[in-house]
N, C-alpha and C. Protein backbone atom coordinates (compact mmCIF):
# COMPACT_ATOMS: atom_id res chain seq x y z
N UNK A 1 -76.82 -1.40 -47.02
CA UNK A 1 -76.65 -0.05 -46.59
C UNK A 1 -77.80 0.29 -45.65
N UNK A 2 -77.45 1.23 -44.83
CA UNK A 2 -78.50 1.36 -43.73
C UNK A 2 -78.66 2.53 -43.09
N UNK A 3 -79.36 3.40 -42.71
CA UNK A 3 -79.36 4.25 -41.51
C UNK A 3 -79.59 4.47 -40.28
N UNK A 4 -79.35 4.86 -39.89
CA UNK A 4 -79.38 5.18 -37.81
C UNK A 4 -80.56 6.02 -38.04
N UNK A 5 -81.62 6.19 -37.27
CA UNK A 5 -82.68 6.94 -37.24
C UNK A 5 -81.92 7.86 -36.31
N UNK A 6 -82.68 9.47 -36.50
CA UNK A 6 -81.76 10.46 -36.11
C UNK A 6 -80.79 10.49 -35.27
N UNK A 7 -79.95 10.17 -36.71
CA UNK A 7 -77.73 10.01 -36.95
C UNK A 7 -77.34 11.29 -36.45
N UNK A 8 -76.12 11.13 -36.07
CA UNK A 8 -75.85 13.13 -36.12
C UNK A 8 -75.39 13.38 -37.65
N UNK A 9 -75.19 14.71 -37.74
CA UNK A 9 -74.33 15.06 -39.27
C UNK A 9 -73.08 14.55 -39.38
N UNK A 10 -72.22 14.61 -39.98
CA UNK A 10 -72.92 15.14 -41.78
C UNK A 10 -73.64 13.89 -42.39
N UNK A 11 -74.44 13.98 -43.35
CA UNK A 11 -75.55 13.21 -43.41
C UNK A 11 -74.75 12.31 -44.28
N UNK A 12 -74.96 10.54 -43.91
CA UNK A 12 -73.81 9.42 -43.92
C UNK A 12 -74.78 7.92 -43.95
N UNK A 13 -74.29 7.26 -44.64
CA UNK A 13 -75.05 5.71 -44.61
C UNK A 13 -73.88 4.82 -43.96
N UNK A 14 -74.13 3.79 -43.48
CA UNK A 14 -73.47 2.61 -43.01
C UNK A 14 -73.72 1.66 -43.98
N UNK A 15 -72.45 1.13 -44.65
CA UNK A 15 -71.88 0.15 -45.54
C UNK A 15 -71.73 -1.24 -44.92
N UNK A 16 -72.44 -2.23 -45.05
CA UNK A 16 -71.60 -3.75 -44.51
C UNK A 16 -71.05 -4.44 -45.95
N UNK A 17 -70.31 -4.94 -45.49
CA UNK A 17 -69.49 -6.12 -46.23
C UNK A 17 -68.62 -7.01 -45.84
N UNK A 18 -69.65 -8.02 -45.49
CA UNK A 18 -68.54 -9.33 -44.81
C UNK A 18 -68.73 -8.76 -43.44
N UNK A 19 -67.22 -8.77 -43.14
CA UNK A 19 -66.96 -8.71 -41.45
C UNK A 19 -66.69 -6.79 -41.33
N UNK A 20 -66.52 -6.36 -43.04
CA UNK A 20 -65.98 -5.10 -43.05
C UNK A 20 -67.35 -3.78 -42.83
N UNK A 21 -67.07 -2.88 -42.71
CA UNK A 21 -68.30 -1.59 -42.42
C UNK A 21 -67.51 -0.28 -43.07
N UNK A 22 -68.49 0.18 -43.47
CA UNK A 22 -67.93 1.80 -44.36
C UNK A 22 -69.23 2.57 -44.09
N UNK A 23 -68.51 4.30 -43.65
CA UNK A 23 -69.57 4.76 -43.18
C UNK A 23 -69.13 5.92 -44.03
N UNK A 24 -69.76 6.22 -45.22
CA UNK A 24 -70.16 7.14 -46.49
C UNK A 24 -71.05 8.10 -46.48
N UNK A 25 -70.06 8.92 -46.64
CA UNK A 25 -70.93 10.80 -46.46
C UNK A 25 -71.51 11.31 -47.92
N UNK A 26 -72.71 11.35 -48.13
CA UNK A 26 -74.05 11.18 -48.85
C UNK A 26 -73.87 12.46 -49.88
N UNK A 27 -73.05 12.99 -49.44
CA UNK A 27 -72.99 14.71 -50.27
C UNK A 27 -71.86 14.16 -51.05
N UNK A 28 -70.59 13.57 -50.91
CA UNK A 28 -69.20 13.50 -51.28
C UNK A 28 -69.40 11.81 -52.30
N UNK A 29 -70.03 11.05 -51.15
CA UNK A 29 -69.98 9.49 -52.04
C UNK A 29 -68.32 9.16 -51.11
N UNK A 30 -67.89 9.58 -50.04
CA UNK A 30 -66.29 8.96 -50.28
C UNK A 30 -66.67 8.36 -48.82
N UNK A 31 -65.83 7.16 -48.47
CA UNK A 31 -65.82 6.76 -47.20
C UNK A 31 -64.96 7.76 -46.78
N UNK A 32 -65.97 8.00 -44.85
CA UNK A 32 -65.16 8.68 -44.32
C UNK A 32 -64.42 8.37 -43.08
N UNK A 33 -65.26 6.76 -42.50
CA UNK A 33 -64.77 5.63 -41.84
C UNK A 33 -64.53 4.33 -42.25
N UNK A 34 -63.92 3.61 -41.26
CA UNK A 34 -64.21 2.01 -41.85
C UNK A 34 -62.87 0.94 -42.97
N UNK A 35 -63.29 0.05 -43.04
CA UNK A 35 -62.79 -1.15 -43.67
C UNK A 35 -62.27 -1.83 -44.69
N UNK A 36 -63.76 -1.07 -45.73
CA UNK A 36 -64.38 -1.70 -46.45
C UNK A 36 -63.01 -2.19 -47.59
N UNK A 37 -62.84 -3.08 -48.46
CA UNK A 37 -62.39 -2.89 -49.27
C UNK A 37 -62.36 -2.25 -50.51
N UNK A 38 -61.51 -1.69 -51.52
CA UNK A 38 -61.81 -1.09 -52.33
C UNK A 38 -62.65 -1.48 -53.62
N UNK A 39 -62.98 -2.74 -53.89
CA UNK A 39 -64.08 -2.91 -54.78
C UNK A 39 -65.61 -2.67 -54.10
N UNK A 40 -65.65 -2.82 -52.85
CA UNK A 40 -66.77 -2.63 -52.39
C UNK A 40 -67.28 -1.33 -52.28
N UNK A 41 -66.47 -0.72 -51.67
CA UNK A 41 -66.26 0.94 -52.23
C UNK A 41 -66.57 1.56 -53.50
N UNK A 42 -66.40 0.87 -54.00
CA UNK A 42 -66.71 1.19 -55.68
C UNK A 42 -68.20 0.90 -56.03
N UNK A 43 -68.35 -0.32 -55.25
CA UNK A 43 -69.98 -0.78 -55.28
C UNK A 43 -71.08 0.24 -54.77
N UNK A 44 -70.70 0.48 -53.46
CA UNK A 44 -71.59 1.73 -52.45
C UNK A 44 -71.75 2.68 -53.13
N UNK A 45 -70.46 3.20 -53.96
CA UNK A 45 -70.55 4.57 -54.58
C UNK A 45 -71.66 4.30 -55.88
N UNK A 46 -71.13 3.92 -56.21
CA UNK A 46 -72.37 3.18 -57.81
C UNK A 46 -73.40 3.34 -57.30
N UNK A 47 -74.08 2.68 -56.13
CA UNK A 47 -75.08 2.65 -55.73
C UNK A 47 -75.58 3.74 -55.26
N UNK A 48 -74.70 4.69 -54.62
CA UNK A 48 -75.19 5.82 -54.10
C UNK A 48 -75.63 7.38 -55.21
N UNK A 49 -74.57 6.83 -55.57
CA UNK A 49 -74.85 8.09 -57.28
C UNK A 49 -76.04 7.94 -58.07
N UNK A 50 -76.92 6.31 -57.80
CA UNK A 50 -78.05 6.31 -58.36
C UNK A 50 -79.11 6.81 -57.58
N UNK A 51 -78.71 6.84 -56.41
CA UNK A 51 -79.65 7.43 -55.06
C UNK A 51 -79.52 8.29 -54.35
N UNK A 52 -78.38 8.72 -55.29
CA UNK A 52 -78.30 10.13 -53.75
C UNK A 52 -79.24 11.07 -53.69
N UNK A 53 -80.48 11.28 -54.78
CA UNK A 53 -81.32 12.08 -54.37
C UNK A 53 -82.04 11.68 -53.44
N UNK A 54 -82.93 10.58 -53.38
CA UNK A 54 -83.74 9.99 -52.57
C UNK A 54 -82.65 9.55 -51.11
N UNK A 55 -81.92 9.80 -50.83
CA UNK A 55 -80.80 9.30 -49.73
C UNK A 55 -80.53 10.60 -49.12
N UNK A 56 -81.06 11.22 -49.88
CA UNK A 56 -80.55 12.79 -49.04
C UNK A 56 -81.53 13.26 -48.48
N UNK A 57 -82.98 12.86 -49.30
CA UNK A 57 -84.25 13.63 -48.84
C UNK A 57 -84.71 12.40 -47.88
N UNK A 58 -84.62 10.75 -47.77
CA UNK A 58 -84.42 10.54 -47.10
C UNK A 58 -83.96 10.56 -45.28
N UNK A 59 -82.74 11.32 -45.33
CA UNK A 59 -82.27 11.66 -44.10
C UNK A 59 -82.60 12.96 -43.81
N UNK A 60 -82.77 14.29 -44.13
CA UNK A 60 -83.71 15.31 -43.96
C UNK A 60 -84.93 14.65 -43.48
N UNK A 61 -86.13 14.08 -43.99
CA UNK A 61 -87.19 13.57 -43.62
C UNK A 61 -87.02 12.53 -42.58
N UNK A 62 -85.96 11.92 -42.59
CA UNK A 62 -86.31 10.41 -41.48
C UNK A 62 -87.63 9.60 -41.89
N UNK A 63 -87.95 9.59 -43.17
CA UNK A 63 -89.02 8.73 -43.76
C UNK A 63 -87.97 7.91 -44.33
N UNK A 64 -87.93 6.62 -43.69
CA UNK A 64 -86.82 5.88 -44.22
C UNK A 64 -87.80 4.94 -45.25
N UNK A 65 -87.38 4.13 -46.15
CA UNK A 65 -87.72 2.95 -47.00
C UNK A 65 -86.60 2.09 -48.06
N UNK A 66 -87.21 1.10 -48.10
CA UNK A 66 -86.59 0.88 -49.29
C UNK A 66 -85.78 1.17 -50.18
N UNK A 67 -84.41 1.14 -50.79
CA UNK A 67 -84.19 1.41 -52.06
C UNK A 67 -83.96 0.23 -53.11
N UNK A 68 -83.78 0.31 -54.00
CA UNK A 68 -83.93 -0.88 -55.35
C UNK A 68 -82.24 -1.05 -54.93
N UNK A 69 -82.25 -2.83 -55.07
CA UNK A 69 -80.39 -2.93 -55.59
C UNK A 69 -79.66 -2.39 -56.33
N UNK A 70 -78.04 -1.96 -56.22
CA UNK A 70 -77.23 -2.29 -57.36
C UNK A 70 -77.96 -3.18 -58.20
């Protein structure tokens, strides 16, 4: 998962998987572009529900770092 340094709104991560890409809006958790398949989808979201605090204050700040795996 990744971000664009100042992305436009609504505030969104980029998903890879494989050859596939999902681009997931940070407030909702739902893809709102993209590929991805649906287990992977399921993965991002998991992942994002553990982070969406730090993923939100994240993109407000543009202090990007690290987050821990799934």
């Amino acid at each position: 998962m990744f971000f664009k340094p100042k992305e436009h709104e609504p505030s969104h991560i980029h998903a890879l998987y494989g050859e596939h890409i999902g681009i997931f809006d940070l407030r909702t958790m739902e893809m709102t572009e993209g590929d991805l398949p649906k287990k992977a989808q399921e993965l991002v979201k998991e992942w994002m529900s553990s982070n969406q605090k730090e993923l939100l204050e994240m993109w407000d700040s543009q202090n990007l770092r690290k987050l821990p795996p799934l």
